[in-house]
C-alpha atoms as a PDB file:
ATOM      1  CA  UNK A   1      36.847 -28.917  63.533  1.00  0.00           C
ATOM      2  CA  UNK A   2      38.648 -30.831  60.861  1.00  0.00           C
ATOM      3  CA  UNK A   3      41.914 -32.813  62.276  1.00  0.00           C
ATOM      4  CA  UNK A   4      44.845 -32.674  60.708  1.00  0.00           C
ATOM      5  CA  UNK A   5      44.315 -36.032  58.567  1.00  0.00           C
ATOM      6  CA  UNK A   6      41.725 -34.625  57.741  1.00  0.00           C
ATOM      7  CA  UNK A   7      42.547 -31.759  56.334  1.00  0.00           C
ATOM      8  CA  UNK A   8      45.649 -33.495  54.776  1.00  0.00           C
ATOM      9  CA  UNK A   9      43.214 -35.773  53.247  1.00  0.00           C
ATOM     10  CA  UNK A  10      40.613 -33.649  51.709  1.00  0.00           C
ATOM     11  CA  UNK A  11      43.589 -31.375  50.539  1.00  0.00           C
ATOM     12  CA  UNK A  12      44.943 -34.234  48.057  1.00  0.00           C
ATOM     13  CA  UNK A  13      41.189 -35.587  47.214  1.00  0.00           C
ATOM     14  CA  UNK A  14      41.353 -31.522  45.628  1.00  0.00           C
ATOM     15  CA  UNK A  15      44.565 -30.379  44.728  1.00  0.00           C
ATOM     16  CA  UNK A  16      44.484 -33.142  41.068  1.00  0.00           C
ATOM     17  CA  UNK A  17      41.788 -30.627  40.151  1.00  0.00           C
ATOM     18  CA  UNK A  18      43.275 -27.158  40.793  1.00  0.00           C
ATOM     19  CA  UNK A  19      45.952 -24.667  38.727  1.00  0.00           C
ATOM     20  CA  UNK A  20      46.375 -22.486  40.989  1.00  0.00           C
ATOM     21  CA  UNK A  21      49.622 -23.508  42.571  1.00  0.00           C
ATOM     22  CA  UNK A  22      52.653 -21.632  43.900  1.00  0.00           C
ATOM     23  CA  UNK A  23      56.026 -23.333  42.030  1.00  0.00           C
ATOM     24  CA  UNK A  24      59.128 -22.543  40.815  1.00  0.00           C
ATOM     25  CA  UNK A  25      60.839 -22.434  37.589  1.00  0.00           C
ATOM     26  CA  UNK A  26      64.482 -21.410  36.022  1.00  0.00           C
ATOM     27  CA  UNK A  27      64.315 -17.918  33.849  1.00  0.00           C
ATOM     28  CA  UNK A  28      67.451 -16.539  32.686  1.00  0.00           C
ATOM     29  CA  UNK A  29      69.591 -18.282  34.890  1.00  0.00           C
ATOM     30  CA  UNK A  30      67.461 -16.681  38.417  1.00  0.00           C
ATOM     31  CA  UNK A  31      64.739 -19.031  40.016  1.00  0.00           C
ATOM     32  CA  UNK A  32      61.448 -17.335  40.407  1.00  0.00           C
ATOM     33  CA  UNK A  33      57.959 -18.329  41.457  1.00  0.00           C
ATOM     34  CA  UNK A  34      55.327 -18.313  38.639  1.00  0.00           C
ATOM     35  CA  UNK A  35      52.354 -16.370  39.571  1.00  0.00           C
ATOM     36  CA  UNK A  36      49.469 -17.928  40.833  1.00  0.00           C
ATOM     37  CA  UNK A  37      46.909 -18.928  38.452  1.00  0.00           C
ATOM     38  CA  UNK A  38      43.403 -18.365  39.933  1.00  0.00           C
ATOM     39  CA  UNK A  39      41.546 -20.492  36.953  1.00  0.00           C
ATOM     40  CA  UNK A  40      41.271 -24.089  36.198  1.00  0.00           C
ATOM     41  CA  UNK A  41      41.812 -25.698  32.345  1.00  0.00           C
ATOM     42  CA  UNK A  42      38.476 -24.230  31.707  1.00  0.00           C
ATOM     43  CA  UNK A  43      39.293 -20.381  32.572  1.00  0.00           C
ATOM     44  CA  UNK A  44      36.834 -21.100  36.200  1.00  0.00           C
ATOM     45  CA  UNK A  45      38.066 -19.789  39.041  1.00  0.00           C
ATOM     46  CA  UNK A  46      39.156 -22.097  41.374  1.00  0.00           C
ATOM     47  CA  UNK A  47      40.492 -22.809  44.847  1.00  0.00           C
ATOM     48  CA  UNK A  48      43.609 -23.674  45.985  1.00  0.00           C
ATOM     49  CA  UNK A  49      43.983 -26.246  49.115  1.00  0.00           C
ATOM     50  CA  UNK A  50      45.543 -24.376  51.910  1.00  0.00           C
ATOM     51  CA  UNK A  51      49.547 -25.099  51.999  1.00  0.00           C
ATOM     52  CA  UNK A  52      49.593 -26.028  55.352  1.00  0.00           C
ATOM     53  CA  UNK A  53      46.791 -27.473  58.025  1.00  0.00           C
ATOM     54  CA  UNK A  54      44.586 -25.571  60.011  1.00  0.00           C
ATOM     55  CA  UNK A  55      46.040 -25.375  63.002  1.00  0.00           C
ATOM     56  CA  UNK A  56      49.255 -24.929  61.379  1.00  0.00           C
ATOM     57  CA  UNK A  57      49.604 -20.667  62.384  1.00  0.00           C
ATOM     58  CA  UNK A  58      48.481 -21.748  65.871  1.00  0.00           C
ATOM     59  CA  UNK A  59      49.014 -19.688  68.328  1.00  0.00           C
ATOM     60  CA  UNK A  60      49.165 -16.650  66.066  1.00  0.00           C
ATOM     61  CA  UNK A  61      45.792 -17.155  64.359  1.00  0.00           C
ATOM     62  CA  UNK A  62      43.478 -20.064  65.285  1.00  0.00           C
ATOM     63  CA  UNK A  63      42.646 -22.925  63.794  1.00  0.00           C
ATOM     64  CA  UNK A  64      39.077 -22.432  63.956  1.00  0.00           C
ATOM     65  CA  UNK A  65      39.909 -19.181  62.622  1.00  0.00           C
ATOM     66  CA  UNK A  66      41.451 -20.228  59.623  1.00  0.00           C
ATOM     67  CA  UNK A  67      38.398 -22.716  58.863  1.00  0.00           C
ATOM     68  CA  UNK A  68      36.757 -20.461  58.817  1.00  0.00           C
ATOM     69  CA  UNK A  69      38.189 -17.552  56.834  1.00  0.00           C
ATOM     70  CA  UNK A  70      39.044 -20.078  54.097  1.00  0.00           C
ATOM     71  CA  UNK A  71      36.112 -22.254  53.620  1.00  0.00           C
ATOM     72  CA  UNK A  72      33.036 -19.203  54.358  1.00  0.00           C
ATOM     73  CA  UNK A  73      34.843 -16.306  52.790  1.00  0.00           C
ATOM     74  CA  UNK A  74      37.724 -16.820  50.566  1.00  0.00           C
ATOM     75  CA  UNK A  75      35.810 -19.957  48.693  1.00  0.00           C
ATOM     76  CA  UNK A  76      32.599 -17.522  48.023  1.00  0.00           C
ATOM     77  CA  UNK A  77      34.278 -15.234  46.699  1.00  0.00           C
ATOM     78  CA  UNK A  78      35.270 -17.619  44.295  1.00  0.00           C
ATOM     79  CA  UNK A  79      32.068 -18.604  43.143  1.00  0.00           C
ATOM     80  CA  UNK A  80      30.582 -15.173  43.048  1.00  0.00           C
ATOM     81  CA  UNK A  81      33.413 -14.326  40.334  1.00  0.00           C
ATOM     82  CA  UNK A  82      32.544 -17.089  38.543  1.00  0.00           C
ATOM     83  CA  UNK A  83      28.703 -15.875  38.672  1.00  0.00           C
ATOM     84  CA  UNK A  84      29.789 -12.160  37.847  1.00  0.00           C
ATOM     85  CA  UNK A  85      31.745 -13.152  35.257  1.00  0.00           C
ATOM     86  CA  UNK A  86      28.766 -15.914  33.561  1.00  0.00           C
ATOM     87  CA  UNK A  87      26.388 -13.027  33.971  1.00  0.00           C
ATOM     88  CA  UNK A  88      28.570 -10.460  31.954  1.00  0.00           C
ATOM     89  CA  UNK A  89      28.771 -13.344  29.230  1.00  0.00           C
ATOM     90  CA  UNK A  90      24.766 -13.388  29.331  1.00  0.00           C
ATOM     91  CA  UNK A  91      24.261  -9.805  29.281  1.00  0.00           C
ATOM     92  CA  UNK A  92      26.461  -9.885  26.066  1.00  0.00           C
ATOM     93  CA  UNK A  93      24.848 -12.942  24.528  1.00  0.00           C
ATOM     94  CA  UNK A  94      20.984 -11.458  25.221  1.00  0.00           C
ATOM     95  CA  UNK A  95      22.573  -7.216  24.615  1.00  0.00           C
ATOM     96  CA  UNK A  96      21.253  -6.742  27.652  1.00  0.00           C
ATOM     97  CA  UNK A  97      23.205  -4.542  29.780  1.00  0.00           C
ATOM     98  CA  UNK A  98      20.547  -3.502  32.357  1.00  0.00           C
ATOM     99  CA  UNK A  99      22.852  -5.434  35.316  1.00  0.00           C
ATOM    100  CA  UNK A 100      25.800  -4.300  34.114  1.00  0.00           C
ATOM    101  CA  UNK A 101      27.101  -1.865  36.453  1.00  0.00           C
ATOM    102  CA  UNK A 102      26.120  -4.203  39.608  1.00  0.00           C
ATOM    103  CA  UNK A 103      27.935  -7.338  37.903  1.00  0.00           C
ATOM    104  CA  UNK A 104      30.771  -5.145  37.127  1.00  0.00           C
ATOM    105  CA  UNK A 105      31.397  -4.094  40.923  1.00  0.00           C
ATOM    106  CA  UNK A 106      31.210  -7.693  41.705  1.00  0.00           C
ATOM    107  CA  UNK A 107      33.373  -8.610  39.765  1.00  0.00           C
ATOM    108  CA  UNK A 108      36.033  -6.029  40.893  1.00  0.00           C
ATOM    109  CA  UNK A 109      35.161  -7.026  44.592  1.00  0.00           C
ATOM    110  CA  UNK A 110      35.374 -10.594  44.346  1.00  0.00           C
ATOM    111  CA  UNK A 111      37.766 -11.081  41.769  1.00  0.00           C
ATOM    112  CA  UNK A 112      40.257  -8.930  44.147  1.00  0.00           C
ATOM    113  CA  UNK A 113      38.458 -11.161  47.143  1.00  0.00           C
ATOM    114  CA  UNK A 114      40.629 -14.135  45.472  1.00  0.00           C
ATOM    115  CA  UNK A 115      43.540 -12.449  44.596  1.00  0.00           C
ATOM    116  CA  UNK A 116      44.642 -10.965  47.544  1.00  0.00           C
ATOM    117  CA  UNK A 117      43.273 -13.987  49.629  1.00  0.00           C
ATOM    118  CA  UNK A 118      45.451 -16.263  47.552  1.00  0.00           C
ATOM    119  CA  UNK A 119      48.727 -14.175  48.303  1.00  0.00           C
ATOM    120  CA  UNK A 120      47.704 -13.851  52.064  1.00  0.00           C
ATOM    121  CA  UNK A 121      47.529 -17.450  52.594  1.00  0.00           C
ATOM    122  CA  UNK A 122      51.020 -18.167  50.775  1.00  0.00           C
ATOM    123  CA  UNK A 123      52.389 -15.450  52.770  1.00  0.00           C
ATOM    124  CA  UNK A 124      52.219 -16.983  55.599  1.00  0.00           C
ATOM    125  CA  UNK A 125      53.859 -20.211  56.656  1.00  0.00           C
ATOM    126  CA  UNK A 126      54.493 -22.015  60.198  1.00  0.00           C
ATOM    127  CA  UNK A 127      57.999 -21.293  60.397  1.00  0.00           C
ATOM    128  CA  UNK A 128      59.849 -18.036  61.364  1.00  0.00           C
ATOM    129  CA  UNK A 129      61.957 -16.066  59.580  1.00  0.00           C
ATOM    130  CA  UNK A 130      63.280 -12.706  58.288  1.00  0.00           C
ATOM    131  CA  UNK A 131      63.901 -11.319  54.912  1.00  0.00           C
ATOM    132  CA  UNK A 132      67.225 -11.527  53.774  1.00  0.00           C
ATOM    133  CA  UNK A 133      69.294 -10.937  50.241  1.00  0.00           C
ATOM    134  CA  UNK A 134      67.556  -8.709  47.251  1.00  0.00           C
ATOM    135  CA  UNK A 135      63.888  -8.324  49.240  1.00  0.00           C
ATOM    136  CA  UNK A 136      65.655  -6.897  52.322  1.00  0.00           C
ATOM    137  CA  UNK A 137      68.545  -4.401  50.412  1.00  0.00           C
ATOM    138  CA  UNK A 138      64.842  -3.289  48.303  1.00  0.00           C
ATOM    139  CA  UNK A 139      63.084  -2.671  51.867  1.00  0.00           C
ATOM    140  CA  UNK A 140      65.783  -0.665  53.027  1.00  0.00           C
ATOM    141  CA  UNK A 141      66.655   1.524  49.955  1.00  0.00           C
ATOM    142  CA  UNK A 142      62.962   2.669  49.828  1.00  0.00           C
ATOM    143  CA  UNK A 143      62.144   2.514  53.444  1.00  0.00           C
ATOM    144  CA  UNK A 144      65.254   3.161  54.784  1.00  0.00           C
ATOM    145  CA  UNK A 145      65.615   0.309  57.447  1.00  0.00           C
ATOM    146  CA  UNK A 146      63.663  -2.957  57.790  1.00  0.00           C
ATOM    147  CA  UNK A 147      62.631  -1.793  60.991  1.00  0.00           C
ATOM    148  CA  UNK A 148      61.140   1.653  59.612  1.00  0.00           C
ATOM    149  CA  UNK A 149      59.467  -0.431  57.152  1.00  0.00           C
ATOM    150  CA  UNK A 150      57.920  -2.839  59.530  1.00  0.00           C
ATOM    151  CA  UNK A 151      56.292   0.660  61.569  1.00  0.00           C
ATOM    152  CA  UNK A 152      55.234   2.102  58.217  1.00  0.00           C
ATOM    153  CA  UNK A 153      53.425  -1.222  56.881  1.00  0.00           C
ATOM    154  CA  UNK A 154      51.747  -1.998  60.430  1.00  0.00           C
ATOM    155  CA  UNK A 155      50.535   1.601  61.146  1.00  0.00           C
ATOM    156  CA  UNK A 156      49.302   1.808  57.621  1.00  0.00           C
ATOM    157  CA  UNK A 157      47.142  -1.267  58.270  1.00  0.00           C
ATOM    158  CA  UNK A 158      45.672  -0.628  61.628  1.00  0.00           C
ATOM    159  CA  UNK A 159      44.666   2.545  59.974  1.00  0.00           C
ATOM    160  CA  UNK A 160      42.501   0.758  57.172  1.00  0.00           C
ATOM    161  CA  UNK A 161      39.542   2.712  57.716  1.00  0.00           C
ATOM    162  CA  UNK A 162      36.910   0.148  57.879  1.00  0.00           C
ATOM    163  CA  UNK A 163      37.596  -3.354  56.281  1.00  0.00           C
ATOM    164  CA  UNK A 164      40.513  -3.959  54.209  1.00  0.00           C
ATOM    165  CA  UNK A 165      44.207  -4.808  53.958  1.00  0.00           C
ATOM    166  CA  UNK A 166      47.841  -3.297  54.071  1.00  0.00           C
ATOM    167  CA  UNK A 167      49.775  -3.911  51.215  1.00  0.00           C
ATOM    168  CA  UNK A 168      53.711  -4.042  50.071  1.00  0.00           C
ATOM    169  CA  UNK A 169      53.730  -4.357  46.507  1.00  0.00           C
ATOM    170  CA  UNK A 170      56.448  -3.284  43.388  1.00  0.00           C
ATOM    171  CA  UNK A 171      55.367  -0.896  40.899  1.00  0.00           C
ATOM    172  CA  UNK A 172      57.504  -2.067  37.601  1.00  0.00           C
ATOM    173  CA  UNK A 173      56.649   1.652  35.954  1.00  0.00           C
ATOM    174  CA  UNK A 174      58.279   3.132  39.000  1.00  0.00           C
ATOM    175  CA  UNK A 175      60.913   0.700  40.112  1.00  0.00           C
ATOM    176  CA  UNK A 176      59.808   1.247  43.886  1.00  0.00           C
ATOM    177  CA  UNK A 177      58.401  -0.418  46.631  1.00  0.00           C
ATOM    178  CA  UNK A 178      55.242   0.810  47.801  1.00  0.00           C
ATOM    179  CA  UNK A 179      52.870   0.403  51.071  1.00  0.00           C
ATOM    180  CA  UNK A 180      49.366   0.798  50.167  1.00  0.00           C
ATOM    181  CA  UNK A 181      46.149   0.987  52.626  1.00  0.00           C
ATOM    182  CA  UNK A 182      43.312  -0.964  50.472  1.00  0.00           C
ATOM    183  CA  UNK A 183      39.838  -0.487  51.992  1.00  0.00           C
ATOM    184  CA  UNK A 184      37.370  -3.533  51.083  1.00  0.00           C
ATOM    185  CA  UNK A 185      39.609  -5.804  48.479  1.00  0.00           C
ATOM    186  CA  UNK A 186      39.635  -3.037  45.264  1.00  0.00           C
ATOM    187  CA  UNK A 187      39.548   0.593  46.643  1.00  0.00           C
ATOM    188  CA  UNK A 188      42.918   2.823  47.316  1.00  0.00           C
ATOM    189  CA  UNK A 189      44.634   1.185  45.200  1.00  0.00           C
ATOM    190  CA  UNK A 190      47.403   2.086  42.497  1.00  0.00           C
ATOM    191  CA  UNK A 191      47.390   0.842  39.195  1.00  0.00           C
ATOM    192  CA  UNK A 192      49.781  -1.405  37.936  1.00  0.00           C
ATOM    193  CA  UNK A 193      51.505  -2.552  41.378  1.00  0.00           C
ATOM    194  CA  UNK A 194      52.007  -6.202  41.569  1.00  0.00           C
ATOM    195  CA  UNK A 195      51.423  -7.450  45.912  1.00  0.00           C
ATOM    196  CA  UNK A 196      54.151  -9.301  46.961  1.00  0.00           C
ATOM    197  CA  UNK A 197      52.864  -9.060  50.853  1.00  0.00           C
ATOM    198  CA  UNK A 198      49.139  -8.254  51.959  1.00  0.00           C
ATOM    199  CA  UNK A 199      48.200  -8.381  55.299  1.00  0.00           C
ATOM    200  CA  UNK A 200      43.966  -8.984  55.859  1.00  0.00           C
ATOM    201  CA  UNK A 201      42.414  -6.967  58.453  1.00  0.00           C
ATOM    202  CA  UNK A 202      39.109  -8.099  57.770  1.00  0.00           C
ATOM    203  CA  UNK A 203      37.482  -8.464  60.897  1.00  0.00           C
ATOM    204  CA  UNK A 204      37.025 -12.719  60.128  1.00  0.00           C
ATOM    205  CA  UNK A 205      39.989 -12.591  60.043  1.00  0.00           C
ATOM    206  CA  UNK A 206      40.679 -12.020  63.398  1.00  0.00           C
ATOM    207  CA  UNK A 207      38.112 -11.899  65.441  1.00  0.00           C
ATOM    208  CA  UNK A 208      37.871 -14.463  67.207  1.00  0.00           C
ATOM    209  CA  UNK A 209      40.915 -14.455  68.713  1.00  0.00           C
ATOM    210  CA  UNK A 210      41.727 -10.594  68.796  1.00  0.00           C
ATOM    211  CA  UNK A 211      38.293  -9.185  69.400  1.00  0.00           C
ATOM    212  CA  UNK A 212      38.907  -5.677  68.347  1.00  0.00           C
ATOM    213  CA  UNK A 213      42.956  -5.546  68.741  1.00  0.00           C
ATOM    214  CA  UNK A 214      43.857  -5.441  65.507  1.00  0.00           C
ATOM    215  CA  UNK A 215      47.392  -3.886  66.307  1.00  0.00           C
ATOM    216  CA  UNK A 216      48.146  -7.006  68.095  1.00  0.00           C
ATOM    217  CA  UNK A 217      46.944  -9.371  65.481  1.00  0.00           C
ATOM    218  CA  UNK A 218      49.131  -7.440  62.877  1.00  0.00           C
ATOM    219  CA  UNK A 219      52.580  -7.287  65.255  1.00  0.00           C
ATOM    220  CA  UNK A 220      51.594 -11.426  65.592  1.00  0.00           C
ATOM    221  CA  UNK A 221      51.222 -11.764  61.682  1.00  0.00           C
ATOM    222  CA  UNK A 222      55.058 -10.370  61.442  1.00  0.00           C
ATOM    223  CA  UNK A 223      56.468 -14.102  63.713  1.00  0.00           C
ATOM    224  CA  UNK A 224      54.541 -16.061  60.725  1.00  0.00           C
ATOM    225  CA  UNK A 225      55.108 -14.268  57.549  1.00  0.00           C
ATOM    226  CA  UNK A 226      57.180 -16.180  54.899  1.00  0.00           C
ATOM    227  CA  UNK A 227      59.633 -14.191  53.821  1.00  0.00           C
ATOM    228  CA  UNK A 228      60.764 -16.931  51.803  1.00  0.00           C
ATOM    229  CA  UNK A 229      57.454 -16.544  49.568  1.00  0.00           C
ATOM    230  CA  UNK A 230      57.576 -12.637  49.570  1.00  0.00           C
ATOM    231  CA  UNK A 231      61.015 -12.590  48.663  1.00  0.00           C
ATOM    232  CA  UNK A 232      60.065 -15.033  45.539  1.00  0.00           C
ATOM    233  CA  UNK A 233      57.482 -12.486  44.676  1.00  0.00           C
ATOM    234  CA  UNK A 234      59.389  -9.910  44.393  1.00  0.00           C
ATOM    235  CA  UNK A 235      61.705 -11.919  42.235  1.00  0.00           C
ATOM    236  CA  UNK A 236      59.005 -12.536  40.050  1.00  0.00           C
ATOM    237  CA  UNK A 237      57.853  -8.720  39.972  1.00  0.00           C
ATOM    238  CA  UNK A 238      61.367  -7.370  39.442  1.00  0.00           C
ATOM    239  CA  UNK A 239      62.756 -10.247  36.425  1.00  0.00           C
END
């Protein structure tokens, strides 16, 4: 298992190379947090370094855990976009379409792989805390209490039949706050909502720590979700 040096280390030897970074910037006088690009210069894309170490969630989620969700399932999925994507520019080149619909569903699956991995590993953070200001008054005009929320989102994610994730995202055409259940990383889904929290019930996930308790991995997710990072989200989503 990598230490935290490291990690640290291999992180910075990386991070010259990426876009995809979670920052800030000033628009019309609010701060908000640009959305994550998922390509490099080149339109490739690309991995992110984790934002914190490892061990970092410890004891929530494991270190070895987090190894190994990052490095043997989030980083494939990257590269089999990148393939899907190279293979619909061939089929184009050559008009030959005979792969199409099985590079297409890759595409869709792998593509939302990144996505929603990407936002799941900025949601989360080391340090505890709670939503507070415009995130929390928008949780409790459309779920009527934080704490109704909270049931809502973790019984809707237990219930992911299969492999999956829960979801809290903002639909602009709606103005609302929805939960979603999203089975693999593309079906259930509504179109147009922007995530602002996803929660991965993927068994790698959580296996190895929560066998197959995947209430109690999801009640432990809710001490290390940054709020903070949701919260800029939904600033983002809303301005």
């Amino acid at each position: 298992m990598s230490s935290r040096r490291d990690f640290l280390q291999s992180s910075a030897a990386i991070a010259g190379s990426l876009a995809l970074t979670s920052n800030l910037a000033q628009a019309g006088g609010k701060q908000r947090m640009a959305i994550n690009k998922l390509t490099d210069n080149a339109g490739k894309y690309v991995l992110a370094p984790l934002p914190y170490a490892y061990d970092a969630l410890e004891p929530v989620i494991d270190a070895r855990t987090v190894e190994l969700h990052y490095n043997f399932h989030h980083k494939p999925a990257v590269a089999a976009a990148n393939k899907a994507e190279d293979a619909l520019a061939s089929a184009r080149a050559k008009n030959d379409f005979s792969l199409v619909k099985h590079y297409e569903k890759e595409l869709a699956f792998q593509l939302s792989s990144h996505i929603l991995h990407t936002i799941y590993w900025t949601n989360l953070s080391p340090k505890e805390g709670i939503p507070v200001g415009r995130l929390l008054k928008a949780l409790e005009q459309n779920f009527q209490s934080f704490d109704q929320f909270k049931s809502h989102i973790i019984a809707a994610t237990v219930g992911v039949e299969g492999a999956g994730w829960g979801i809290l995202g903002y639909l602009p055409s709606s103005g609302k706050l929805m939960i979603l259940q999203c089975e693999n990383h593309h079906k259930l889904t509504a179109w147009g909502i922007i995530p602002i929290l996803v929660l991965d019930v993927w068994e790698h996930a959580y296996y190895l720590k929560y066998q197959n308790k995947r209430a109690e991995y999801i009640n432990g997710l809710f001490s290390i979700i940054n709020w903070d990072n949701v919260a800029l989200r939904y600033e983002s989503a809303t301005t």
